[in-house]
N, C-alpha and C. Protein backbone atom coordinates (compact mmCIF):
# COMPACT_ATOMS: atom_id res chain seq x y z
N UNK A 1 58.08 187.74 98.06
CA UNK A 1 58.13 187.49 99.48
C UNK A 1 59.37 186.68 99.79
N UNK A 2 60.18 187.00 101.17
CA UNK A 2 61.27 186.31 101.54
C UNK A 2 60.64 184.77 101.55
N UNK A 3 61.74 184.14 100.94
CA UNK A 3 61.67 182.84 100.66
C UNK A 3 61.67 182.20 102.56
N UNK A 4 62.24 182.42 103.38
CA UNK A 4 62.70 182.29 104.49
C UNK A 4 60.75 182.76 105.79
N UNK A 5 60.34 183.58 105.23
CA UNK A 5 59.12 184.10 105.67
C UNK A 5 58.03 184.69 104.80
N UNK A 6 57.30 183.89 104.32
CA UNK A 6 56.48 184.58 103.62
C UNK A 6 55.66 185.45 103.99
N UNK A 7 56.17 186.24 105.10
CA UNK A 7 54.96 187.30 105.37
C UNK A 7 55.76 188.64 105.56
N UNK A 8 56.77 188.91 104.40
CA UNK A 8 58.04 189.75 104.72
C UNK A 8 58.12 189.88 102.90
N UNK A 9 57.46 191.03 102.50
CA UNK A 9 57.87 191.23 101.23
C UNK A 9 59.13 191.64 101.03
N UNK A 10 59.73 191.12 99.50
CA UNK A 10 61.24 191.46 99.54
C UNK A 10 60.78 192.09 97.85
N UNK A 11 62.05 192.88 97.70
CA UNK A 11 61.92 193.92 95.94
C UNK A 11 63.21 193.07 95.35
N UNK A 12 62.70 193.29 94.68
CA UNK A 12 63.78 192.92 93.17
C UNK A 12 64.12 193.43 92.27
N UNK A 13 65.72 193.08 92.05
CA UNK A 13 66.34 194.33 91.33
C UNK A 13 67.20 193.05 90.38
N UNK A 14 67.02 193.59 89.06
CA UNK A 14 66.90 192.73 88.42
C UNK A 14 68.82 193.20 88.09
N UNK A 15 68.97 191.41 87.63
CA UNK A 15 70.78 192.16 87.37
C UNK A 15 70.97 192.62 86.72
N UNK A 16 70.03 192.83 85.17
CA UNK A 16 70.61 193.22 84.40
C UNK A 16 70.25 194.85 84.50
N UNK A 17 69.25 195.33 84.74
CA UNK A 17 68.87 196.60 84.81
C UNK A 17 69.74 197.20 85.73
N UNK A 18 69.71 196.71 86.99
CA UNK A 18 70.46 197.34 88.40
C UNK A 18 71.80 197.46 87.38
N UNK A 19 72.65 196.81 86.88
CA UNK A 19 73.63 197.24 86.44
C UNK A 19 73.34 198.58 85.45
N UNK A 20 72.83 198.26 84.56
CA UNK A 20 72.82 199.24 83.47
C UNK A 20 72.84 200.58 84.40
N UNK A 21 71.45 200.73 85.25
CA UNK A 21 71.01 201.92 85.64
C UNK A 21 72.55 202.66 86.59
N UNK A 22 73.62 201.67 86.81
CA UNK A 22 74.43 202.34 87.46
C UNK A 22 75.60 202.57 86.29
N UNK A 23 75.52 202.46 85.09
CA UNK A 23 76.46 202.23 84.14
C UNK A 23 76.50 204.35 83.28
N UNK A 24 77.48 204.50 83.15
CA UNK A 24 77.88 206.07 82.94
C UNK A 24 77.70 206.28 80.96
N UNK A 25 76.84 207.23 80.80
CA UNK A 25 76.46 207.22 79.47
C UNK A 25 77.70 207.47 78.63
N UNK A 26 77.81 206.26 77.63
CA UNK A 26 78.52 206.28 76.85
C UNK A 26 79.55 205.19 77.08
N UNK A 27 79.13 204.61 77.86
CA UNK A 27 80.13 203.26 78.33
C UNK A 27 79.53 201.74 77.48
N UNK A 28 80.94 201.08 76.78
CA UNK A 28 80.68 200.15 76.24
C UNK A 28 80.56 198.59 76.89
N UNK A 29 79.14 197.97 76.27
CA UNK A 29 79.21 196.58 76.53
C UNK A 29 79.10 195.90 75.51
N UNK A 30 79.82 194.63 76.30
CA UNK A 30 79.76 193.18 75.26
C UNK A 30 78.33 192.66 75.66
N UNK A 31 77.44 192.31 74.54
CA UNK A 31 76.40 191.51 74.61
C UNK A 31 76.34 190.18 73.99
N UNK A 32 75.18 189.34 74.58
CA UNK A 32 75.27 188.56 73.15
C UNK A 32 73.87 188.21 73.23
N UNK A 33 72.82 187.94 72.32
CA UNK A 33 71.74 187.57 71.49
C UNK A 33 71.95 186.20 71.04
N UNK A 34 70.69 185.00 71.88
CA UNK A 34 70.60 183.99 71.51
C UNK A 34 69.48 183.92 70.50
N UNK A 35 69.50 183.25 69.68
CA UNK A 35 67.95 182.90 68.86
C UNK A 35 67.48 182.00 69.37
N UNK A 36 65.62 182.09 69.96
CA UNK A 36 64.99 180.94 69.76
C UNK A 36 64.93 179.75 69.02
N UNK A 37 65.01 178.49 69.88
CA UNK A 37 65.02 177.32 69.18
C UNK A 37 63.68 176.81 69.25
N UNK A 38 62.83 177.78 69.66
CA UNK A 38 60.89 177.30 69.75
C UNK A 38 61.06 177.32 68.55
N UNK A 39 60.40 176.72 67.86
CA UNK A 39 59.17 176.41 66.45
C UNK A 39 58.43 175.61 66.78
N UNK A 40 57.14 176.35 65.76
CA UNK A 40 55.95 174.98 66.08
C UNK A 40 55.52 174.34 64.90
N UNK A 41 55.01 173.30 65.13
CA UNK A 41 54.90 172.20 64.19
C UNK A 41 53.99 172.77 63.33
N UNK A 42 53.72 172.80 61.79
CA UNK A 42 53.52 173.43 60.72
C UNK A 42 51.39 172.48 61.11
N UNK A 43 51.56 171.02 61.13
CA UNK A 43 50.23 170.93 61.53
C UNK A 43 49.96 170.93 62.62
N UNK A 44 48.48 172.29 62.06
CA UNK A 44 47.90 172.47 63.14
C UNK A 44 46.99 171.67 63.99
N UNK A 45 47.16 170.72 64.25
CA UNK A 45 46.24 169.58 64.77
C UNK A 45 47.33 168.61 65.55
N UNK A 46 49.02 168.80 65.56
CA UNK A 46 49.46 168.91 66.85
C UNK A 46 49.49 169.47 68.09
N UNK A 47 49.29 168.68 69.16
CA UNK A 47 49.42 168.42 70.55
C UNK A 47 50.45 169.72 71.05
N UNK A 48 50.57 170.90 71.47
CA UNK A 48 51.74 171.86 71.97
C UNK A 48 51.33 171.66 73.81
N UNK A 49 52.16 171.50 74.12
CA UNK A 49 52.92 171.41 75.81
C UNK A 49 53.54 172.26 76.38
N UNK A 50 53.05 173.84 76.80
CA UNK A 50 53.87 174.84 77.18
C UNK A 50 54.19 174.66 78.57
N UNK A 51 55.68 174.69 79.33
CA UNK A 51 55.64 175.01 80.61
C UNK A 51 56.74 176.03 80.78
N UNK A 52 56.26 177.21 81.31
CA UNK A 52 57.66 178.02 81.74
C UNK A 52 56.43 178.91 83.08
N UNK A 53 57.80 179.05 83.80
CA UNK A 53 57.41 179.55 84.88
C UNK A 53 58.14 181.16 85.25
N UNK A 54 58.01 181.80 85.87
CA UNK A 54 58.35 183.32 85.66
C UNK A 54 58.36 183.54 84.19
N UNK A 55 59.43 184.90 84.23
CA UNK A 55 59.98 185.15 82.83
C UNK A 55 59.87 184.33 81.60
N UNK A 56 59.79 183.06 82.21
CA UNK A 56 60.02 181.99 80.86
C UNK A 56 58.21 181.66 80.50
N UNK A 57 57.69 182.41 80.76
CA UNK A 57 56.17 182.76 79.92
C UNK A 57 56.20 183.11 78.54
N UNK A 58 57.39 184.26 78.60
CA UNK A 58 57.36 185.14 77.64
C UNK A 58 57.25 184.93 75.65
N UNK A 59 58.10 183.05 75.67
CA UNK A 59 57.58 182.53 74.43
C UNK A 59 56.58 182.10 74.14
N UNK A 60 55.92 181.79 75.28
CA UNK A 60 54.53 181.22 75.31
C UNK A 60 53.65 182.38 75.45
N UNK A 61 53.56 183.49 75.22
CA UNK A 61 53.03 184.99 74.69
C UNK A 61 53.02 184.85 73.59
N UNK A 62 53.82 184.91 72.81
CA UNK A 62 54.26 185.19 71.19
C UNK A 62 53.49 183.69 70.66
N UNK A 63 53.77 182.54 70.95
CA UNK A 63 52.85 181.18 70.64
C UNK A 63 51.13 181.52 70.86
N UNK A 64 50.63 182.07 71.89
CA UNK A 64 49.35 182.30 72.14
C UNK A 64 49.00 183.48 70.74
N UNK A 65 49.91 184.32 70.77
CA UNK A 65 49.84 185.44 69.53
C UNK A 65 49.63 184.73 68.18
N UNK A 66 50.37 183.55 68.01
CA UNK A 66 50.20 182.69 66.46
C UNK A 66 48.81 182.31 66.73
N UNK A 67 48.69 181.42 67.55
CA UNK A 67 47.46 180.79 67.55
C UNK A 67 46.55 181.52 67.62
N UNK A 68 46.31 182.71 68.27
CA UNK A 68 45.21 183.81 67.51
C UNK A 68 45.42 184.08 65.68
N UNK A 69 46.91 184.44 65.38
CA UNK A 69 46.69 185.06 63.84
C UNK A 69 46.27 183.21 63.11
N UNK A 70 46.36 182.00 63.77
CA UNK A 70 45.89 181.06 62.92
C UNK A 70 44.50 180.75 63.29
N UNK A 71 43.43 182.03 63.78
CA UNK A 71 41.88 181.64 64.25
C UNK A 71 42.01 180.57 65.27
N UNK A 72 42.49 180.15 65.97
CA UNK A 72 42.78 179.25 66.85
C UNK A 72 42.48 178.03 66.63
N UNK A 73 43.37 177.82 65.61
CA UNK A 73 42.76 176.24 64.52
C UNK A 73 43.34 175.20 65.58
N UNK A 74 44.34 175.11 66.62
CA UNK A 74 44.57 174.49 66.79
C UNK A 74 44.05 173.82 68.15
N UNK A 75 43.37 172.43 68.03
CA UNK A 75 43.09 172.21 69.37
C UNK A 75 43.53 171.86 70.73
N UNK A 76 44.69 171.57 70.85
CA UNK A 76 45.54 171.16 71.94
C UNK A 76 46.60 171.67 72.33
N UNK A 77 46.52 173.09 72.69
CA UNK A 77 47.04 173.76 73.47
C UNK A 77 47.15 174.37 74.99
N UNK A 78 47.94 173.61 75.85
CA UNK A 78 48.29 173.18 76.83
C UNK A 78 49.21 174.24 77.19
N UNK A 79 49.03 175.29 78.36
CA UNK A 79 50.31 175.98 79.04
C UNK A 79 50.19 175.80 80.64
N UNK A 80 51.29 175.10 81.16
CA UNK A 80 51.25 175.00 82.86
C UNK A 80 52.42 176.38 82.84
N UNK A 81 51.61 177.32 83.68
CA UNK A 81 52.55 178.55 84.13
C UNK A 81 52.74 178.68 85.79
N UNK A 82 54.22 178.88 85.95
CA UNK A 82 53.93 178.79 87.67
C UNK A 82 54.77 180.03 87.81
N UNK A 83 54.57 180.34 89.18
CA UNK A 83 55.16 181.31 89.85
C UNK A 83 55.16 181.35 91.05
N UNK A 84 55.49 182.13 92.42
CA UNK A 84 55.18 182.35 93.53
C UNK A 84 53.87 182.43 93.98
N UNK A 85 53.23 183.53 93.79
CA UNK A 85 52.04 184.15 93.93
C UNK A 85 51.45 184.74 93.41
N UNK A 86 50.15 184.07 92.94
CA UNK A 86 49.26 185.10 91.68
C UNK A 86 49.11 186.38 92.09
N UNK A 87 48.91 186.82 93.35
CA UNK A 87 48.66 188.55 93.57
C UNK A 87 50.28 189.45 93.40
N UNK A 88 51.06 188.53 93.49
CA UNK A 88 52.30 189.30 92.67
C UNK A 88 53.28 189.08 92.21
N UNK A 89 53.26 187.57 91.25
CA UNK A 89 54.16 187.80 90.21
C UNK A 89 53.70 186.78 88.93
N UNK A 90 51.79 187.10 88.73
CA UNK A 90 51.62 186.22 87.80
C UNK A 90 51.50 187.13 86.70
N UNK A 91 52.17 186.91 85.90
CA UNK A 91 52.55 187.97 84.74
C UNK A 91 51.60 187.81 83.59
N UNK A 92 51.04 188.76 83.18
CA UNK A 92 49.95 188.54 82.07
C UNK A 92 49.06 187.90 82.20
N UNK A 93 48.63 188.05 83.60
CA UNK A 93 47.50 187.06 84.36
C UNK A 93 46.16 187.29 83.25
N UNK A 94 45.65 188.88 82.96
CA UNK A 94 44.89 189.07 82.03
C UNK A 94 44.67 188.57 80.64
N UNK A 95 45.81 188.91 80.08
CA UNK A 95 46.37 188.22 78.78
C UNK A 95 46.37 186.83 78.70
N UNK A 96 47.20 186.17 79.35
CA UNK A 96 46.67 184.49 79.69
C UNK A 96 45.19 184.16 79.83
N UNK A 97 44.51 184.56 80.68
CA UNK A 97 43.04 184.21 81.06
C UNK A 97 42.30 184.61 79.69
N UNK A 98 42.26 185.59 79.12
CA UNK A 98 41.71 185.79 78.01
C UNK A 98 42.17 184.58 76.94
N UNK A 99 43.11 184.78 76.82
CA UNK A 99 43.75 183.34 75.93
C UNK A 99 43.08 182.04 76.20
N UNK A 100 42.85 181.90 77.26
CA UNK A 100 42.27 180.60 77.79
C UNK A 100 40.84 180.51 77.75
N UNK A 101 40.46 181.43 77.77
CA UNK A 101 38.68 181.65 77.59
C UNK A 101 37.72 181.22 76.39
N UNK A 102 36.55 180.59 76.82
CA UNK A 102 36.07 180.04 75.69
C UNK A 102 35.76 180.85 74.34
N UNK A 103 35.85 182.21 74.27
CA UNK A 103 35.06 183.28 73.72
C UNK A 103 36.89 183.62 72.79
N UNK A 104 37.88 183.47 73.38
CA UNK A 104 39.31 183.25 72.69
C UNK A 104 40.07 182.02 71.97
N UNK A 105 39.64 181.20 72.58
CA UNK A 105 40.24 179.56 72.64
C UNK A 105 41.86 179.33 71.94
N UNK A 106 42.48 180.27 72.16
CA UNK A 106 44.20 180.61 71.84
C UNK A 106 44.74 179.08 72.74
N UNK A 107 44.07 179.39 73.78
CA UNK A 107 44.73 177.93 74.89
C UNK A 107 43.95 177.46 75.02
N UNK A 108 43.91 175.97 74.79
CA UNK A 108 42.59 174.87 75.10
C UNK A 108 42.77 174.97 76.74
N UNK A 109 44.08 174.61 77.52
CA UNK A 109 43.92 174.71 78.74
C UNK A 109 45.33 175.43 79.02
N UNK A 110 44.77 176.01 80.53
CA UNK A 110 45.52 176.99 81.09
C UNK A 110 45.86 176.28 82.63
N UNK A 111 47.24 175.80 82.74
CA UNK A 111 47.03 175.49 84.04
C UNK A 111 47.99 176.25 84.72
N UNK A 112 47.80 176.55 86.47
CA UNK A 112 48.59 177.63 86.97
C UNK A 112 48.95 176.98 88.55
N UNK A 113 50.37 177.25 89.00
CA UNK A 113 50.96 176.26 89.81
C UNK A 113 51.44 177.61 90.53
N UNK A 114 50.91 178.07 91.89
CA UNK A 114 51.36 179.48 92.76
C UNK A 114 52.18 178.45 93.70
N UNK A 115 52.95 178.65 93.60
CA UNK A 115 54.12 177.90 94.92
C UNK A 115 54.01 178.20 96.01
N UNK A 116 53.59 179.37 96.58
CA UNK A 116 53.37 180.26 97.85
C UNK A 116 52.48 180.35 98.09
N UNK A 117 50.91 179.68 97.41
CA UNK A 117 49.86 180.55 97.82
C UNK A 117 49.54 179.54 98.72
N UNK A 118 49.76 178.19 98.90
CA UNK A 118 49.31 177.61 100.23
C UNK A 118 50.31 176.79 101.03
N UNK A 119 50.35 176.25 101.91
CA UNK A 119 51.37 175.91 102.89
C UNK A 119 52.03 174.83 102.35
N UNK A 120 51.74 173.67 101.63
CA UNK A 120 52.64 172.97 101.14
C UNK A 120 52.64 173.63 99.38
N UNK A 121 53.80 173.38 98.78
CA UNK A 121 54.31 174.25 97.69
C UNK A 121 53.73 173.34 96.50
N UNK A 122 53.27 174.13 95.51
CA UNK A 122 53.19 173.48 94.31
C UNK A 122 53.51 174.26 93.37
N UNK A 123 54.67 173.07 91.95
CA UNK A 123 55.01 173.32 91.26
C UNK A 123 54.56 172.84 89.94
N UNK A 124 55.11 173.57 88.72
CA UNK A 124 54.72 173.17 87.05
C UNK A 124 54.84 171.04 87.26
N UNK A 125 56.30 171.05 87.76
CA UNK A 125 56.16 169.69 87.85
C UNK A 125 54.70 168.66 88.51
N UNK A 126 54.14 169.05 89.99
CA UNK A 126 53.20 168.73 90.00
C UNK A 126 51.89 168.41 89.01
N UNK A 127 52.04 169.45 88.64
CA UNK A 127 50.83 170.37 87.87
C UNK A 127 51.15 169.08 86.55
N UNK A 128 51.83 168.75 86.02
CA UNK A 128 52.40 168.05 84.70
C UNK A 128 51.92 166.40 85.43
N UNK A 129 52.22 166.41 86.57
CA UNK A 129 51.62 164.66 86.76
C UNK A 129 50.36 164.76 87.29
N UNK A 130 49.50 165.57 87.55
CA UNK A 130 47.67 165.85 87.81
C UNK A 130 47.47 165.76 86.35
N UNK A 131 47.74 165.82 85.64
CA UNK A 131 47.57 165.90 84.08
C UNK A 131 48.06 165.19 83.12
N UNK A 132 48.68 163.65 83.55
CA UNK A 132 49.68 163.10 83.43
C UNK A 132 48.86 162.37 82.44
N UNK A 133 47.51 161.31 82.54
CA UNK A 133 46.94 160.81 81.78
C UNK A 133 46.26 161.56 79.91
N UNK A 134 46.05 162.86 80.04
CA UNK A 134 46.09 163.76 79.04
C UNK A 134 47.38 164.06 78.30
N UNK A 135 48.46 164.11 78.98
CA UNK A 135 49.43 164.63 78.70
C UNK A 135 50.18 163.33 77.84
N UNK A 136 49.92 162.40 78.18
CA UNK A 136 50.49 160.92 78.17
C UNK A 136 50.24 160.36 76.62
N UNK A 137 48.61 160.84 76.38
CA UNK A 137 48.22 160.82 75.16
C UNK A 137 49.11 161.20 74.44
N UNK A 138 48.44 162.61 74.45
CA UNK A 138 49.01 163.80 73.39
C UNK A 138 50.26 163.32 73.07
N UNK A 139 51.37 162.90 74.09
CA UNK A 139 53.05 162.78 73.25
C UNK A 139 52.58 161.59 72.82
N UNK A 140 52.41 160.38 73.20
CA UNK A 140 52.13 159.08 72.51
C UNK A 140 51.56 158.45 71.40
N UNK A 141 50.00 159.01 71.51
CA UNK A 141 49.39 158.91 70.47
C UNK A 141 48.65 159.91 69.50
N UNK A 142 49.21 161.04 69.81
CA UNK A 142 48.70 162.34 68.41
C UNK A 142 50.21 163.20 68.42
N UNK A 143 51.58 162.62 68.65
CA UNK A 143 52.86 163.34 68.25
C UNK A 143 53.05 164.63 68.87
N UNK A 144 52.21 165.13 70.24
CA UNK A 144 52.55 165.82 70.41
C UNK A 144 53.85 166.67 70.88
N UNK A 145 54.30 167.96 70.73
CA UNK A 145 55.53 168.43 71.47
C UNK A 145 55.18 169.09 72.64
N UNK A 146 56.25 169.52 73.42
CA UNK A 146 56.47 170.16 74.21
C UNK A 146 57.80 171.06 74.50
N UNK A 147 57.50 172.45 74.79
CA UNK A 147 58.38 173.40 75.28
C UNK A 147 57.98 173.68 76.36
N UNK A 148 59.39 173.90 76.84
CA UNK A 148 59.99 174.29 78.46
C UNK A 148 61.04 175.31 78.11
N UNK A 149 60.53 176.36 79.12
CA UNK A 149 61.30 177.70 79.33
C UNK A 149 61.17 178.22 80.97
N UNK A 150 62.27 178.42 81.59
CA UNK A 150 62.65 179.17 82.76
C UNK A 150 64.36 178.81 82.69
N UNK A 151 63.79 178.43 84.45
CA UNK A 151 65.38 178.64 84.87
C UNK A 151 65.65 176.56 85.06
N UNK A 152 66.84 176.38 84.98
CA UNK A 152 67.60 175.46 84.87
C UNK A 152 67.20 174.28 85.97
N UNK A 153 66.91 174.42 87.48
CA UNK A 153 66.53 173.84 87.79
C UNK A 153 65.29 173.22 87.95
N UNK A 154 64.20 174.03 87.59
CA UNK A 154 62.74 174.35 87.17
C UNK A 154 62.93 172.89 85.77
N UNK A 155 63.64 173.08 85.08
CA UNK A 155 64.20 172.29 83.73
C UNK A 155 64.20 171.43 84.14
N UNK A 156 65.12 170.88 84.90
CA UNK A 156 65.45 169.26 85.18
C UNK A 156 64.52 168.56 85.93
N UNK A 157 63.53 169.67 86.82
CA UNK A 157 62.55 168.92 87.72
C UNK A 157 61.58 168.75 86.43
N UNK A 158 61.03 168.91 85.68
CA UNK A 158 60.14 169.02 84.87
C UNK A 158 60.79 167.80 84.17
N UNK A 159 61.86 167.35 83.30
CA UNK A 159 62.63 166.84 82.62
C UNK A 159 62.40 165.25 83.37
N UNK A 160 62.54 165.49 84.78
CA UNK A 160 62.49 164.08 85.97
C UNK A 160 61.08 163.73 85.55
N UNK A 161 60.16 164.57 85.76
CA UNK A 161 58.55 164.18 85.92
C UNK A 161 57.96 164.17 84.58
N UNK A 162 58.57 164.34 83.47
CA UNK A 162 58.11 163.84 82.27
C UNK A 162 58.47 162.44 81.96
N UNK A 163 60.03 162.23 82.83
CA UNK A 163 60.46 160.96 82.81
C UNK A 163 59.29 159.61 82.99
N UNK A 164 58.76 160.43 83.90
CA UNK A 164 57.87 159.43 84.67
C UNK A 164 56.72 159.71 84.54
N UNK A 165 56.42 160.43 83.73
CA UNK A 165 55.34 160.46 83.15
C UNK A 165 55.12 159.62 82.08
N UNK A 166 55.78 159.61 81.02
CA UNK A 166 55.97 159.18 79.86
C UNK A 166 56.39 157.50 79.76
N UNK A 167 56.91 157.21 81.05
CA UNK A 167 57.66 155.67 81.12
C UNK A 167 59.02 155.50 80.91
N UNK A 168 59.91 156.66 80.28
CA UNK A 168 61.66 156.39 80.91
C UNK A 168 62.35 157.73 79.83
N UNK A 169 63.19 157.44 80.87
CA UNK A 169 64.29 158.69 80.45
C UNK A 169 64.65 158.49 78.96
N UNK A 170 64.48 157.43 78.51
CA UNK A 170 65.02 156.84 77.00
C UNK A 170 63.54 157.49 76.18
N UNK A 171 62.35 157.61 76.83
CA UNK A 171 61.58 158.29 75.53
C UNK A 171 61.57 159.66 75.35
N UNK A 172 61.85 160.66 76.99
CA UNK A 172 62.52 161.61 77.21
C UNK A 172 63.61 161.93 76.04
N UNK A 173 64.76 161.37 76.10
CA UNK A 173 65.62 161.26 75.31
C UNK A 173 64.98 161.52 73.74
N UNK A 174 64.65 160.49 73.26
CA UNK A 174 64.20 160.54 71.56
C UNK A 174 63.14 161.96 71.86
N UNK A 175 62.53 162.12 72.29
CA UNK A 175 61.69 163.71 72.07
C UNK A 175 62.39 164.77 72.19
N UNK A 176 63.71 165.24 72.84
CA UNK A 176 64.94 165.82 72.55
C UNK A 176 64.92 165.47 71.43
N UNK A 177 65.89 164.45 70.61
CA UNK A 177 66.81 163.98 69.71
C UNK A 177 65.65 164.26 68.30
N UNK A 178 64.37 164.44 68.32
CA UNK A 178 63.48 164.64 67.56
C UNK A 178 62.82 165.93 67.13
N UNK A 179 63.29 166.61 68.42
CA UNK A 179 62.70 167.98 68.14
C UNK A 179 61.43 168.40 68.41
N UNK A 180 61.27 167.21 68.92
CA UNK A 180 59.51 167.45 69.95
C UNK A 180 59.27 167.79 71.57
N UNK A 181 60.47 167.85 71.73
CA UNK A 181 60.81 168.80 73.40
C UNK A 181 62.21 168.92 73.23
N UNK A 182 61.81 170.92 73.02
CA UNK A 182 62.39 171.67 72.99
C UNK A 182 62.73 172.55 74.55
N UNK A 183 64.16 173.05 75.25
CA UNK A 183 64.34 173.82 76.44
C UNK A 183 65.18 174.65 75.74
N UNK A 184 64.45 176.10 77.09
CA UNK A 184 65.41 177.04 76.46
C UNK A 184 65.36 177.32 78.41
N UNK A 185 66.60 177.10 78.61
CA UNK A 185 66.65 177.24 79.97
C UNK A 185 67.81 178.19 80.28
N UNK A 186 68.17 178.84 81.78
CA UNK A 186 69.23 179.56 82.14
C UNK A 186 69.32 179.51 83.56
């Protein structure tokens, strides 16, 4: 939906496809292939902190996939996923919910932040300080990590409200410098 009116659906054409699909067979491109810098901590009885919003779900798919092939040994698995609007652009709404279900237990909790679905906006950042006292633990006192995946500004708001979640940009800092919050942003 137009950002400007939400009662005015808009389509999306993604850049990279819209290009290709106009690109003449047999025409060369330069690519390039980043590797994931997700890994997860070998014990399973660490604290994991997923937040990505659109597209940036997509590692937190493949993480829900481990934690099924490990019987879902692990108990503290945490994903805040946001988007616009669950009726159209919550991606793997099925797949997630199953993950989250007691009868799966891949995700201990599933939390979900629709920006559009009511008149004042809510985001992953919100969603991360309603949860702030849980969350507060887990990094403090059971080592937990956290990954963040989307887009760049999505990053830094999240990055602010962990700030202050946690008590300062300096513990922010060492969970970078440690390898216990990990971004893969763009």
């Amino acid at each position: 939906y137009d950002a400007r009116n939400d009662d005015v659906p808009r389509s999306f054409r993604g850049s990279c496809s819209s290009m290709l699909c106009t690109m003449e067979a047999g025409s060369r491109l330069k690519i390039q292939v980043k590797h994931s810098s997700f890994r997860l901590p070998k014990d399973l009885s660490t604290p994991i902190l997923m937040v990505g919003v659109g597209t940036g779900v997509a590692p937190f798919r493949a993480f829900t996939r481990e934690f099924r092939a490990e019987s879902s040994l692990r108990p503290k698995t945490m994903l805040l996923f946001g988007c616009q609007r669950s009726d159209v652009d919550y991606l793997y709404k099925e797949e997630l919910e199953e993950a989250s279900s007691e009868e799966e237990g891949a995700l201990s909790d599933l939390v979900l932040a629709f920006s559009r679905a009511q008149q004042h906006k809510v985001y992953v950042q919100d969603k991360l300080s309603e949860k702030a006292a849980e969350i507060s633990k887990w990094i403090h006192e059971e080592g937990g990590h956290i990954y963040v995946c989307g887009g760049t500004t999505m990053g830094a708001s999240v990055r602010s409200a962990l700030s202050v979640l946690l008590g300062s940009d300096d513990e922010v800092a060492t969970l970078l410098s440690t390898g216990r919050y990990v971004e893969e942003l763009w």
